[in-house]
Protein backbone atom coordinates (compact mmCIF):
# COMPACT_ATOMS: atom_id res chain seq x y z
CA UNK A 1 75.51 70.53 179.91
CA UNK A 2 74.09 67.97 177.89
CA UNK A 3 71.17 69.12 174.52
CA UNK A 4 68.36 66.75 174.87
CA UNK A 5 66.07 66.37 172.10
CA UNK A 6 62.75 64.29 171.91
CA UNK A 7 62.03 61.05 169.34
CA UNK A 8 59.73 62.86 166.31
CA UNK A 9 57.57 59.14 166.92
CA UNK A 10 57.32 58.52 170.46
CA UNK A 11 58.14 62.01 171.80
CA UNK A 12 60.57 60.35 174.20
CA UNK A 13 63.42 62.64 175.31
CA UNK A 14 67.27 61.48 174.43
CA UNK A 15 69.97 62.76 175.15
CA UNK A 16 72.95 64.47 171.99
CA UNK A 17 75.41 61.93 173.26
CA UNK A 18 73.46 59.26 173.34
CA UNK A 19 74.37 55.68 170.60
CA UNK A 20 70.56 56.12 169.78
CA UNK A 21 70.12 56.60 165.76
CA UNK A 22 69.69 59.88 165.84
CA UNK A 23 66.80 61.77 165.71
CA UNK A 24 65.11 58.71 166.76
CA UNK A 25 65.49 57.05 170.19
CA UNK A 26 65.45 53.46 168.70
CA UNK A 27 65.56 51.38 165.39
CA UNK A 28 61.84 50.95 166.19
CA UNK A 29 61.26 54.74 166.07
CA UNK A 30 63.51 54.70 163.04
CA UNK A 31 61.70 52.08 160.89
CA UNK A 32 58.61 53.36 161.99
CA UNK A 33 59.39 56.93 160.46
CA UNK A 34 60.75 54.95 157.43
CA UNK A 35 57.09 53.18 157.04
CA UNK A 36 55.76 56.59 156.96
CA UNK A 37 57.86 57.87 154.43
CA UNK A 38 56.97 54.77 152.16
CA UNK A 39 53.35 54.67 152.70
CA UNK A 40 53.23 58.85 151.38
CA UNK A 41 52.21 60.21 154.53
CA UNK A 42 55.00 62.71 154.44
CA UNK A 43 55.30 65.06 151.73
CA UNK A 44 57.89 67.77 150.54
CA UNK A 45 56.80 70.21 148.94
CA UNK A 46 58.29 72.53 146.08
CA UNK A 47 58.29 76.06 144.94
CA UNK A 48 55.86 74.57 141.89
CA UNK A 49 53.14 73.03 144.40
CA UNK A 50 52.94 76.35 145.66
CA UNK A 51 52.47 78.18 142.74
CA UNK A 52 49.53 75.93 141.73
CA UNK A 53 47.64 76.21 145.00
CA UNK A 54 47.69 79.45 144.94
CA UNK A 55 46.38 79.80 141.60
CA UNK A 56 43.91 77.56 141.98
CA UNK A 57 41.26 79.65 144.03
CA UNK A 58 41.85 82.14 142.26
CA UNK A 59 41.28 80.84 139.13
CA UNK A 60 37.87 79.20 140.37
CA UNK A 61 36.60 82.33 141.40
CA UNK A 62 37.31 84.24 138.26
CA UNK A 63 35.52 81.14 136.04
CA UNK A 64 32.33 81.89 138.27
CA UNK A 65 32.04 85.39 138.35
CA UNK A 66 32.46 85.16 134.63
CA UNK A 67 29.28 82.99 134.24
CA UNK A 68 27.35 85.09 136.49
C-alpha cells in the first residue's frame, strides 16, 4: 500500500515513493511555491502577532466608549 499525497500548487496527486521533490510533484511546483514565499504571500505567524490582534479591538472599543 502506497500513501499518496497531492502537490500544495497544482493539487496533483503523487505518490510517497515517488523521485518527485517532495511535497511538490515537480521543480515547477517547487519554484512556484518558492516565488510565493519571496513575494510575502505566505506568512508565519508568532505568539506576539497574536497577542497584538487580539488587543487591538479591544483596545478600540474601550478608546470609544471612553469619549462617549
Amino acid at each position: 500500500m502506497t500513501d499518496a499525497v497531492r502537490c500544495p500548487i497544482c493539487k496533483r496527486e503523487i505518490r510517497a515513493e515517488a523521485q518527485a521533490p517532495r511535497p511538490f510533484c515537480s521543480a515547477r511546483c517547487r519554484v512556484v511555491d518558492l516565488g510565493s514565499w519571496l513575494e510575502g504571500r505566505y506568512r508565519i505567524g508568532s505568539a506576539a502577532d497574536e497577542v497584538e490582534d487580539e488587543a487591538s479591538p479591544g483596545s478600540d472599543e474601550e478608546g470609544r466608549k471612553g469619549d462617549s
